[in-house]
Protein backbone atom coordinates (compact mmCIF):
# COMPACT_ATOMS: atom_id res chain seq x y z
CA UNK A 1 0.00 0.00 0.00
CA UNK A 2 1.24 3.46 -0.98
CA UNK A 3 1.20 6.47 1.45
CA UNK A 4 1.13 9.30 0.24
CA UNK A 5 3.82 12.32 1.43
CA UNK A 6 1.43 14.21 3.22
CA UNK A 7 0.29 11.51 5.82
CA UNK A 8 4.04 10.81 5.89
CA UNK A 9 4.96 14.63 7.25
CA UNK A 10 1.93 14.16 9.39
CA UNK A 11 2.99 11.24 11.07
CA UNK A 12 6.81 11.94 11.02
CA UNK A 13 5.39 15.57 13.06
CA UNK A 14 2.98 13.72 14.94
CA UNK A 15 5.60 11.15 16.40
CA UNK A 16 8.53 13.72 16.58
CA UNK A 17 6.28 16.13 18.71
CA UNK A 18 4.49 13.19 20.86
CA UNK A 19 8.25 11.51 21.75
CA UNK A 20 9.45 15.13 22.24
CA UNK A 21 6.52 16.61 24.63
CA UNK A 22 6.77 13.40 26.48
CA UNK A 23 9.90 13.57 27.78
CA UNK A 24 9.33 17.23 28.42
CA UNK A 25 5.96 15.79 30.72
CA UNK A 26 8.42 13.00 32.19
CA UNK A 27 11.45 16.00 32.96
CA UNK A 28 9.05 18.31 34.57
CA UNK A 29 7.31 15.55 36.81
CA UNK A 30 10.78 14.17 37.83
CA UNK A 31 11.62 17.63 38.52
CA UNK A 32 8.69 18.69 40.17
CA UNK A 33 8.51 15.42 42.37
CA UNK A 34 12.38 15.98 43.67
CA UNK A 35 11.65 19.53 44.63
CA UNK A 36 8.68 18.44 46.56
CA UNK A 37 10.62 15.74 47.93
CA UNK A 38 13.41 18.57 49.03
CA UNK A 39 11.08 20.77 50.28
CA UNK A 40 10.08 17.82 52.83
CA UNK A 41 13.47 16.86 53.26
CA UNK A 42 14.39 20.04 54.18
CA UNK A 43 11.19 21.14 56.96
CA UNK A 44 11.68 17.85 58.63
CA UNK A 45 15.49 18.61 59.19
CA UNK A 46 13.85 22.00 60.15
CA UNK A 47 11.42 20.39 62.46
CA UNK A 48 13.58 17.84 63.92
CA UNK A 49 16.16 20.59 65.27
CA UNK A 50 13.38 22.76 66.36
CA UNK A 51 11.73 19.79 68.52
CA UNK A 52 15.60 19.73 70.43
CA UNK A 53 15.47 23.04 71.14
CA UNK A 54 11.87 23.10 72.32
CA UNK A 55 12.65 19.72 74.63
CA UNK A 56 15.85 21.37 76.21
CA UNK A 57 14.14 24.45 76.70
CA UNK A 58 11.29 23.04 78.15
CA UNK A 59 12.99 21.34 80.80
CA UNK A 60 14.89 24.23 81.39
CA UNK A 61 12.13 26.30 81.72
CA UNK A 62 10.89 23.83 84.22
CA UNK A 63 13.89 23.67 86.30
CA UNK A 64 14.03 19.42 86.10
CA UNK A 65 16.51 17.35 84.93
CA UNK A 66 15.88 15.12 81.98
CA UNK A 67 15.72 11.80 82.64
CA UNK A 68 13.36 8.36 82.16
CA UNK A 69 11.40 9.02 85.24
CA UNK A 70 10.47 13.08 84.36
CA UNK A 71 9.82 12.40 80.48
CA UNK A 72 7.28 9.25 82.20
CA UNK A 73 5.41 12.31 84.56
CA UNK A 74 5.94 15.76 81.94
CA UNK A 75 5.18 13.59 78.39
CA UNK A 76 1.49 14.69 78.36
CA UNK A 77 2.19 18.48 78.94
CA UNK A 78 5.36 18.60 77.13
CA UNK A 79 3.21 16.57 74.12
CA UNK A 80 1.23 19.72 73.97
CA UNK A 81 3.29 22.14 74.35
CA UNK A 82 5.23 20.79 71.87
CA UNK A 83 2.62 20.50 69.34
CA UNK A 84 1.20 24.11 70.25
CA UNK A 85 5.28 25.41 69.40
CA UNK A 86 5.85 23.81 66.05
CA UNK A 87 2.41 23.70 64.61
CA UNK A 88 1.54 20.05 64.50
CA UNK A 89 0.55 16.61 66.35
CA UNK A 90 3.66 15.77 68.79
CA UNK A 91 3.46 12.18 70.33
CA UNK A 92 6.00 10.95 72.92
CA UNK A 93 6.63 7.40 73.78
CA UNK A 94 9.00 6.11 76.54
CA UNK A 95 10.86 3.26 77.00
CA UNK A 96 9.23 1.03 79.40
CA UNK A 97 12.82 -1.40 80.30
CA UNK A 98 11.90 -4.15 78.21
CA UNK A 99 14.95 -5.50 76.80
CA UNK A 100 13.90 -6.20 73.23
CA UNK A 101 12.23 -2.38 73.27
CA UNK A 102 15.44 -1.50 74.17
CA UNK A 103 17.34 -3.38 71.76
CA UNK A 104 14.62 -1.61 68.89
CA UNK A 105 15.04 1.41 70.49
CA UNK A 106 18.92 1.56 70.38
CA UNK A 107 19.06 1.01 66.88
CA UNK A 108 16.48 3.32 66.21
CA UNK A 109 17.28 6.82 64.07
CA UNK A 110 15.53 10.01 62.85
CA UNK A 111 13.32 9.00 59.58
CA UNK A 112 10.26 10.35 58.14
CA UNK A 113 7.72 8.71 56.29
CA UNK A 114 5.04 9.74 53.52
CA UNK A 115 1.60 8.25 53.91
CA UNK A 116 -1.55 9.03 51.82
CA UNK A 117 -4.92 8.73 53.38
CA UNK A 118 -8.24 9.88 52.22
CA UNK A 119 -6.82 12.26 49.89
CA UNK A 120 -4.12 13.44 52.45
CA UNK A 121 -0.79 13.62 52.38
CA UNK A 122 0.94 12.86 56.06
CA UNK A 123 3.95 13.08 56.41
CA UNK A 124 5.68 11.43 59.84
CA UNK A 125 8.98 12.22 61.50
CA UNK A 126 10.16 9.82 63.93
CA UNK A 127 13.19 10.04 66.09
CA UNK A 128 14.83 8.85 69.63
CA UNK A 129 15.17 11.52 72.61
CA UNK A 130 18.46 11.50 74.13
CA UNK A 131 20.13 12.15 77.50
CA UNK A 132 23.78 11.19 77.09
CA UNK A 133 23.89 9.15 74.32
CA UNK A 134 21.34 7.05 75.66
CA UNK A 135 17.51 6.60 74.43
CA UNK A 136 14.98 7.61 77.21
CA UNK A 137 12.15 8.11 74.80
CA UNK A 138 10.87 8.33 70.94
CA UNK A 139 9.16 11.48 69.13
CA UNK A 140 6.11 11.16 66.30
CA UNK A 141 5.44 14.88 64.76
CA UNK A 142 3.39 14.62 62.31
CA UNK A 143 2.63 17.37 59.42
CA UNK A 144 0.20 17.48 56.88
CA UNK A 145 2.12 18.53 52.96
CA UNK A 146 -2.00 17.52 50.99
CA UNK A 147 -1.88 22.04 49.51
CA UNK A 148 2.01 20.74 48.61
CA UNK A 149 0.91 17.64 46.61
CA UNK A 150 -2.68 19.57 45.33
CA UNK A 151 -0.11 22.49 44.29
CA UNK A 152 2.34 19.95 42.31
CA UNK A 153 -0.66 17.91 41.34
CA UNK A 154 -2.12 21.22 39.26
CA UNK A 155 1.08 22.44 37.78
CA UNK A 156 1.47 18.51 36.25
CA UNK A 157 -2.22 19.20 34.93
CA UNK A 158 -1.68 22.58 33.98
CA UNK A 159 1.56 21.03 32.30
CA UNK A 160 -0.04 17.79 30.57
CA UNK A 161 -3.08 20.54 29.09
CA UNK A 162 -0.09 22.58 27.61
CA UNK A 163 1.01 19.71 26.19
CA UNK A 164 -1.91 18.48 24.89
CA UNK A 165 -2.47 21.99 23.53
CA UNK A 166 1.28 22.14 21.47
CA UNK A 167 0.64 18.95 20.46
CA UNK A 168 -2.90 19.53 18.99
CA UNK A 169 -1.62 22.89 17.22
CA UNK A 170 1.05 21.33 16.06
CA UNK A 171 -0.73 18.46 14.20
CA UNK A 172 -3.15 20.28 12.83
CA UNK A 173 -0.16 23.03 11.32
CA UNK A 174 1.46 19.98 10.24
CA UNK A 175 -1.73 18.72 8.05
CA UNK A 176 -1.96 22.81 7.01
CA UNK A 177 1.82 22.60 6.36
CA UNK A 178 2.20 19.50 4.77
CA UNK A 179 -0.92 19.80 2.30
CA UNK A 180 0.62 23.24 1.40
CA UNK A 181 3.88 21.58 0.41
CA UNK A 182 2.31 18.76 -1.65
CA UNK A 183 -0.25 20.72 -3.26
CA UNK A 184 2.33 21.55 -6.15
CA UNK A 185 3.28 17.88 -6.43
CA UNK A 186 -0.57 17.38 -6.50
CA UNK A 187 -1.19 19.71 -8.96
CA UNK A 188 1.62 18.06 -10.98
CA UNK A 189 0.61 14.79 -11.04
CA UNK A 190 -2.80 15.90 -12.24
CA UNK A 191 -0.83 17.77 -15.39
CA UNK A 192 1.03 14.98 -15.86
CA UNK A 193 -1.72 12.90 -15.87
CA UNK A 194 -3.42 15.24 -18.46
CA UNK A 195 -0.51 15.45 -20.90
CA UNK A 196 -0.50 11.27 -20.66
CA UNK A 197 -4.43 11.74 -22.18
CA UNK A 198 -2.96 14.56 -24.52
CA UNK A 199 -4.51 17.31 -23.28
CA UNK A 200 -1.31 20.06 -23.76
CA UNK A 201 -3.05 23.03 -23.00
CA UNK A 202 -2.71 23.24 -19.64
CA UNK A 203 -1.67 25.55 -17.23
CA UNK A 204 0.88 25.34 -14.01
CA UNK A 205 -0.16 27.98 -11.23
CA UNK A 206 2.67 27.25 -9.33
CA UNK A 207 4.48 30.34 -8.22
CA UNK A 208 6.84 29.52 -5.53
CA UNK A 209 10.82 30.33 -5.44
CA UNK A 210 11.58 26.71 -3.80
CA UNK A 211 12.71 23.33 -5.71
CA UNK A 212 9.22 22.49 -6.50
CA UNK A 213 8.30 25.61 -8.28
CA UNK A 214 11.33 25.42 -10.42
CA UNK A 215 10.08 21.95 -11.09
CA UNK A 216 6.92 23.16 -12.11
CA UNK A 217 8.14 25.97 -14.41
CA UNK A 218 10.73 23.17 -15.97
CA UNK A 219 7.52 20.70 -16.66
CA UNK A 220 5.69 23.36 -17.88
CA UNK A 221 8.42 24.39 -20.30
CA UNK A 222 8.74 20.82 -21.28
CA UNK A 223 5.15 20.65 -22.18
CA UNK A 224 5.60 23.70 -24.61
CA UNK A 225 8.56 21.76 -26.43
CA UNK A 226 6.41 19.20 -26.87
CA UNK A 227 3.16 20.62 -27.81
CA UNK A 228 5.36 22.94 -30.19
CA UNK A 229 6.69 19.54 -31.94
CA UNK A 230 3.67 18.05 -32.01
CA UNK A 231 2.46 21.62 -33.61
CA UNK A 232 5.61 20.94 -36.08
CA UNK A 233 4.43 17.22 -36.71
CA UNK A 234 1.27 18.26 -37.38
CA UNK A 235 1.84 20.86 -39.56
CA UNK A 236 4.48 18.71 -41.50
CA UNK A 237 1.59 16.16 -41.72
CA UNK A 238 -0.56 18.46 -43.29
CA UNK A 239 1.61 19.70 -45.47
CA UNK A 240 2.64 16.13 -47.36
CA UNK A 241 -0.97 15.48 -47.59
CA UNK A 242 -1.23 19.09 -49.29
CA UNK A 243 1.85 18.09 -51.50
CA UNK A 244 0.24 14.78 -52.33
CA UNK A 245 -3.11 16.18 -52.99
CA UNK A 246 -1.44 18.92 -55.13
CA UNK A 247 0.86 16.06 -56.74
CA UNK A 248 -1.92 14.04 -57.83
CA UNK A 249 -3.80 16.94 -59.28
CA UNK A 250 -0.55 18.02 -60.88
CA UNK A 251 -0.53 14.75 -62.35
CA UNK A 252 -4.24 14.55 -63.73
CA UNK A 253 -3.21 17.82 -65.23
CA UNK A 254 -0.60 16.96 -66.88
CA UNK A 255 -2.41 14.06 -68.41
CA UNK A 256 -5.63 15.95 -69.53
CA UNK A 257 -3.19 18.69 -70.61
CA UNK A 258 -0.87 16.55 -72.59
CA UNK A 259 -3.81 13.67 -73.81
CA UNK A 260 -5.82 16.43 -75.54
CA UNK A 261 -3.56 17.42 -78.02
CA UNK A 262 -2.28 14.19 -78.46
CA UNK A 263 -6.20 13.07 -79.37
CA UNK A 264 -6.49 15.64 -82.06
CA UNK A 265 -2.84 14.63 -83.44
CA UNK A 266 -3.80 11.36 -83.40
CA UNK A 267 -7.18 11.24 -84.97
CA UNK A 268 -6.70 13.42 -87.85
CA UNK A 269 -3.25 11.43 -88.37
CA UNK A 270 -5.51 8.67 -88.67
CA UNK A 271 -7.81 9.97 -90.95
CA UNK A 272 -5.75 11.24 -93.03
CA UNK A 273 -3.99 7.89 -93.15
CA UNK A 274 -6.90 6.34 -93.87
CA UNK A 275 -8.25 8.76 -96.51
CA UNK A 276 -4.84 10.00 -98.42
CA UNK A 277 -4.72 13.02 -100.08
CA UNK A 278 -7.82 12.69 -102.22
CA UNK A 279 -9.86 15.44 -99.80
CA UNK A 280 -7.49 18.07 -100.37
CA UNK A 281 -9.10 20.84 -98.59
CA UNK A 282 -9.72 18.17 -95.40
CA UNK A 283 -5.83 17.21 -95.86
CA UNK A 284 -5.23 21.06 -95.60
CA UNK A 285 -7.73 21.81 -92.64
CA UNK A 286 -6.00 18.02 -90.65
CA UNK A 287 -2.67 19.52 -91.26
CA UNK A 288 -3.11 22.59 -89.78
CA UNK A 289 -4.58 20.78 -87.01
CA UNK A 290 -1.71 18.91 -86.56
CA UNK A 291 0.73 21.76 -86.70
CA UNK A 292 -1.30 23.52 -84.03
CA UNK A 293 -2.02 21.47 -81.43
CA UNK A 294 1.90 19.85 -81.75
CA UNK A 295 2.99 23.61 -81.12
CA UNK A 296 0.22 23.44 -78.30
CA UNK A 297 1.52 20.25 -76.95
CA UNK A 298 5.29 21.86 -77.35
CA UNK A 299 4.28 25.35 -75.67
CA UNK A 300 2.86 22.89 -72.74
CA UNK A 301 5.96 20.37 -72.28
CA UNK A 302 8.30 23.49 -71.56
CA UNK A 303 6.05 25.21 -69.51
CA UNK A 304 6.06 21.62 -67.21
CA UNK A 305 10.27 21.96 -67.80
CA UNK A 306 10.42 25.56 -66.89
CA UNK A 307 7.83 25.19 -63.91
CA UNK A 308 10.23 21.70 -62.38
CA UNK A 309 13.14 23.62 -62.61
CA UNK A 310 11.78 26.65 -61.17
CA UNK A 311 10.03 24.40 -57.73
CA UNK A 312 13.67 22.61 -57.63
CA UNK A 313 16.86 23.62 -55.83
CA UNK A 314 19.16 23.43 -58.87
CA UNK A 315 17.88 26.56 -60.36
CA UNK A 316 20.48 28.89 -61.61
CA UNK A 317 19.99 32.17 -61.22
CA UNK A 318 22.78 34.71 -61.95
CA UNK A 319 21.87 37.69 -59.54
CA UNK A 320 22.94 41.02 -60.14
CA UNK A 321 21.94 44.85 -59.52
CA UNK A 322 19.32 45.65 -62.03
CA UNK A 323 17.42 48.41 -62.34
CA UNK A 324 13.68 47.50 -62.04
CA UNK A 325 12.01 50.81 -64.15
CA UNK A 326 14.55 49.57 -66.77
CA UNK A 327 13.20 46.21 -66.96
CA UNK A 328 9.52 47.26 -66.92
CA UNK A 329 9.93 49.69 -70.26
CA UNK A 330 11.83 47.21 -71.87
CA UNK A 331 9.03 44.66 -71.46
CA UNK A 332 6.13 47.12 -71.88
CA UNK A 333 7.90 48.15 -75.35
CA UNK A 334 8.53 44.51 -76.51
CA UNK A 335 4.27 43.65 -75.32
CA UNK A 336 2.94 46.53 -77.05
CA UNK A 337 3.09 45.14 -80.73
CA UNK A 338 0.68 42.16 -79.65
CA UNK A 339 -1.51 44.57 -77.69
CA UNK A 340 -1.99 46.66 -80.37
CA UNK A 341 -3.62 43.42 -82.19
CA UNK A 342 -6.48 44.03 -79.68
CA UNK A 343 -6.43 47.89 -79.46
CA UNK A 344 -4.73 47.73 -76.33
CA UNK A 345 -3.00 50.37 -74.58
CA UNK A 346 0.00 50.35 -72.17
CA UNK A 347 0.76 52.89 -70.26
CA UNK A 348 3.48 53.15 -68.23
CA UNK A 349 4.62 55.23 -65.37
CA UNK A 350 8.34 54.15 -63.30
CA UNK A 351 10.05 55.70 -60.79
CA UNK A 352 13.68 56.31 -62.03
CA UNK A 353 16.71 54.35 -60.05
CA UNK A 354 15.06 51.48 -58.30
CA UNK A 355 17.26 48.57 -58.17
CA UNK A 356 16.81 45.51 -57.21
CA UNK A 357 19.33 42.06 -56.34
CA UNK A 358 18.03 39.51 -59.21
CA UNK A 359 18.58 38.03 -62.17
CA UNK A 360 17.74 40.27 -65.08
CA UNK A 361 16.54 37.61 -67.81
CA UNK A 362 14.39 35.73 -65.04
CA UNK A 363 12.52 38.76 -63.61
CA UNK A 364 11.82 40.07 -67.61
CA UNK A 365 10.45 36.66 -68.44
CA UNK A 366 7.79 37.48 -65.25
CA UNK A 367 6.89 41.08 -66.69
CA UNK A 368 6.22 39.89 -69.99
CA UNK A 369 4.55 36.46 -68.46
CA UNK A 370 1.94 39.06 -66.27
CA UNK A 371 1.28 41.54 -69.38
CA UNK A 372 0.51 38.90 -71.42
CA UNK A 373 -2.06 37.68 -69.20
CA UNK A 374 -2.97 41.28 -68.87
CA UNK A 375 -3.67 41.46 -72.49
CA UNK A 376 -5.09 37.64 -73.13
CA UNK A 377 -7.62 39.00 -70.38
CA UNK A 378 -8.59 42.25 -71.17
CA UNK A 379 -10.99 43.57 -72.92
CA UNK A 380 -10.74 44.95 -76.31
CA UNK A 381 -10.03 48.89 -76.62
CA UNK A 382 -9.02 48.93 -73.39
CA UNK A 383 -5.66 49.95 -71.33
CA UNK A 384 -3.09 48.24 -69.35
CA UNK A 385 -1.33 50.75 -66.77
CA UNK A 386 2.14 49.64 -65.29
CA UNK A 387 3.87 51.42 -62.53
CA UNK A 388 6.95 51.45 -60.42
CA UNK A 389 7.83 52.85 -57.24
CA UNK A 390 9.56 52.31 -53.76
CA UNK A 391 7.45 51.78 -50.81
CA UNK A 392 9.56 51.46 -48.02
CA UNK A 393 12.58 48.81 -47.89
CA UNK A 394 10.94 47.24 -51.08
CA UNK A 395 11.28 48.00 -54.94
CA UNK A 396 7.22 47.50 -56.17
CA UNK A 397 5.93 46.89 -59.50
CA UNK A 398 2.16 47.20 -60.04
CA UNK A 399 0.08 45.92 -63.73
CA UNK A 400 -3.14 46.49 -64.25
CA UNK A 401 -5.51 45.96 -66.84
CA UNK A 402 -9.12 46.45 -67.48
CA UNK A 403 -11.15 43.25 -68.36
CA UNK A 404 -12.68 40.44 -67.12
CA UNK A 405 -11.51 39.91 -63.73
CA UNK A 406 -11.20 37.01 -61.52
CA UNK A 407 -14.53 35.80 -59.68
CA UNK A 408 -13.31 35.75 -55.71
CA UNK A 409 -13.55 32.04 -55.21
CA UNK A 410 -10.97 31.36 -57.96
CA UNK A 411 -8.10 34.41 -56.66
CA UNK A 412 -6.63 32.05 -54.00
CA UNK A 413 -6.17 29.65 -57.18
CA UNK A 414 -4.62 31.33 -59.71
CA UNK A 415 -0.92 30.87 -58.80
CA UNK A 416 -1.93 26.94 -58.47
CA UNK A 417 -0.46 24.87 -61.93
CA UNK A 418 -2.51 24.11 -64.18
CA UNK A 419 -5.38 26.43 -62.95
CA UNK A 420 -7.68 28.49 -64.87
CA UNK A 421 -10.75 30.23 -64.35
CA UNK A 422 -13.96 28.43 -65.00
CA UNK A 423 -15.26 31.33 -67.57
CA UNK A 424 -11.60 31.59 -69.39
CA UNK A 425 -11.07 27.88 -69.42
CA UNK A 426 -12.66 27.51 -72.92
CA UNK A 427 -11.69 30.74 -74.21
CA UNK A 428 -7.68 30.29 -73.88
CA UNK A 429 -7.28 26.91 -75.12
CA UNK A 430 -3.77 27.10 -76.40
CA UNK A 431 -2.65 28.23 -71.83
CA UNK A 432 -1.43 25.51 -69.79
CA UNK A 433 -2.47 27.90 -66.79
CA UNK A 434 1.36 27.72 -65.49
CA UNK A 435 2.37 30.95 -66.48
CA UNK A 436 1.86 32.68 -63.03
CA UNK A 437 2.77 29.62 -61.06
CA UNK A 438 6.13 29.93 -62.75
CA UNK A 439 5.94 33.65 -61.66
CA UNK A 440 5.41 33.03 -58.13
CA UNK A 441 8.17 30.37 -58.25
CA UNK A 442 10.68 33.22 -59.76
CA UNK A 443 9.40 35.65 -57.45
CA UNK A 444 9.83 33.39 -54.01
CA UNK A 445 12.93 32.96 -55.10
CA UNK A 446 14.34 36.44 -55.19
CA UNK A 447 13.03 36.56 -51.77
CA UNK A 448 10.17 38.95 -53.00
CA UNK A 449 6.23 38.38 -53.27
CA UNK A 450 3.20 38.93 -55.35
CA UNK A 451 -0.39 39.94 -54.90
CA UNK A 452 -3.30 39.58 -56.46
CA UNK A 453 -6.48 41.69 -56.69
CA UNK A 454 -9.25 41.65 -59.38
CA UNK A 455 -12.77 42.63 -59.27
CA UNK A 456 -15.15 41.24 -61.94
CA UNK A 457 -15.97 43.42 -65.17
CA UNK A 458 -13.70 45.70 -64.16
CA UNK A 459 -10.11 44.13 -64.38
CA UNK A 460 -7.50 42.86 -61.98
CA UNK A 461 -4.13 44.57 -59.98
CA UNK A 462 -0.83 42.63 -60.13
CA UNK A 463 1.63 43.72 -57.10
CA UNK A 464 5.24 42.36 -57.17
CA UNK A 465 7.53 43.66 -54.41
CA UNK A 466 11.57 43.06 -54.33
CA UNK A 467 13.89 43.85 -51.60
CA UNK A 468 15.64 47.10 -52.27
CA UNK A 469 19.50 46.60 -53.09
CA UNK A 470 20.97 49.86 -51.44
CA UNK A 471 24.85 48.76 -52.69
């Protein structure tokens, strides 16, 4: 059977105190008894020189001679007087010539007995009279000591209460004390016993400055390491079944992406195997067909190249200043031929001498990646407006356009491969929908980032933001 520490302290107290308050009971009474016993000692010396004097004196007084025959005629009167003198009962015996009295007599010395008698205390001094060395007579005084034992009897009760009151106090402060010190200990078993169910959000109220509060603030730490790696484990966990989810609908993209073409190429391969070249104008319309959806198919396979080596750690990027305005012009000139296909205008406002740390050819391929989205997207005679500026620490690059927009539920999307909004999705056949994922990858890794707003019918906001280089 277990015990647990507070009945231990209690008991430990309990007997500590009870061993120690009993030999302070068994001191005092031991003490208390040998000073009464003094005290007695002591008056009956008193009394037994006193008597001598008062027997000399009285025969003195008297004028007679002591002797056998005048202690036999004066041992009533001097009885009384002698008892009137010292305050108690005097009794005088005499020897009567018997020769065994006299024998008893002879060895006979002063002594004084205690007796106890109906709640009395007597106490009895006997001793021989004397008349030149011999024993004429014997002497009983007796004195009564019951207010000396009543008085020693009270301060041994008045004692044992004290006793009983220290040791009372002291057992209950020992239960007070005791379940004071193990309440901590309580308090961490029961966390203990919580993180064991895996309930980590707990918290220690444990304040003291003693062992067991540095305990406590130790546990506690320990239960923030591991709630934070189970946070970690968690979080890891969730993000491989992200990457798998995302894998596998990478993958059915890349199938439907890659199978479509391949269908067409296929089918009108096989028709025209089958029928020759007798239909000219279908051999014309097959082979165009062909030639399309291969460049398709082509356009798609290096988008999937560019986008792997973009997510992978062996891109090479060859990072230099460059100056960010200069970038933007050179891609808003090189754009504005194919806008101009759609009555499209760019305009174009940049803040002179922002530089940025990147690679050059990279962060031009994004520019001209975003305005041709821009234009694929917007509406006909409309306007594309592209701006640069610095904005804090950071080197930003705004594009927008005005045209369709993005519905809501499809923004958090867009930088996902493969993904395309539901109402462009038939109208831009010949996109892979990678273009901006391979813009986000560029842009993560020149430690920048990109943001996307868009309201329907009215056109969508582009924001790219690189770290200033201040070299």
């Amino acid at each position: 059977m277990k015990f647990p520490i507070q009945f231990k302290i209690v008991v430990v107290f309990s007997i500590v105190i009870f061993v120690g308050l009993s030999a302070m009971l068994f001191v005092s009474y031991r003490v208390t008894e040998q000073n009464m016993y003094r005290t007695i000692d002591g008056d009956m010396i008193n009394a037994k020189t006193n008597l001598d004097i008062y027997i000399n004196q009285y025969f003195l007084v008297h004028k007679k001679r002591m002797s056998k025959k005048t202690l036999v005629t004066e041992k009533s009167r001097l009885s009384q007087e002698l008892t009137a003198g010292i305050g108690g009962p005097v009794t005088i015996s005499y020897i009567n010539g018997d020769k065994s009295q006299v024998e008893s007599t002879s060895r006979a010395q002063t002594s004084y007995t205690i007796n106890r008698v109906d709640h009395k205390v007597i106490v009895t001094l006997s001793f021989p009279i004397l008349q030149k060395q011999s024993t004429i007579g014997f002497l009983n005084y007796q004195k009564d000591y019951s207010q000396l034992y009543q008085r020693n009897a009270r301060f041994q009760s008045i004692i044992k209460m004290f006793a009983a009151i220290i040791f009372s106090f002291i057992f209950i402060a020992s239960i007070i004390i005791s379940k004071k010190i193990t309440k901590p200990i309580r308090e961490l078993t029961e966390s203990s016993n919580q993180v064991t169910l895996g309930n980590f959000d707990i918290d220690i109220l444990i304040s003291s400055n003693d062992e067991v509060g540095e305990l406590a603030r130790r546990f506690q730490i320990m239960i923030k390491h591991i709630k934070d790696q189970i946070e970690i484990i968690e979080q890891e966990r969730d993000e491989v079944k992200q990457a798998q989810t995302q894998s596998k609908v990478f993958f059915d993209n890349v199938t439907h992406e890659l199978k479509t073409p391949l269908t067409t190429i296929l089918g009108y391969a096989q028709i025209l195997k089958d029928n020759g070249f007798t239909d000219s104008p279908f051999f014309e319309k097959g082979i165009n067909y062909i030639i399309r959806e291969s460049q398709r198919l082509n356009r798609t396979v290096v988008d999937i190249l560019e986008l792997s080596q973009s997510a992978t750690l062996s891109t090479t990027y060859r990072f230099e200043k460059v100056d960010i305005s200069e970038i933007a012009k050179e891609a808003c000139e090189d754009m504005r031929i194919k806008a101009r296909k759609y009555n499209i205008n760019i305009h174009f406002q940049l803040q002179e001498g922002l530089f940025a740390l990147g690679d050059r050819d990279k962060l031009k391929e994004v520019l001209l990646n975003l305005l041709d989205n821009s234009i694929k997207y917007g509406y006909v005679n409309s306007a594309i407006y592209v701006e640069s500026y610095k904005n804090k620490e950071e080197v930003v690059l705004k594009i927008k356009d005005e045209g369709k927009g993005i519905p809501e539920e499809d923004i958090i999307h867009v930088f996902e491969p493969f993904y395309r909004a539901k109402k462009n999705r038939l109208q831009e056949k010949g996109s892979a929908g990678l273009g901006l994922t391979i813009v986000k990858n560029t842009i993560d890794d020149h430690h920048g980032s990109i943001k996307l707003q868009s309201i329907l019918n009215e056109g969508t906001e582009i924001k790219v933001s690189l770290p200033e280089d201040k070299r």
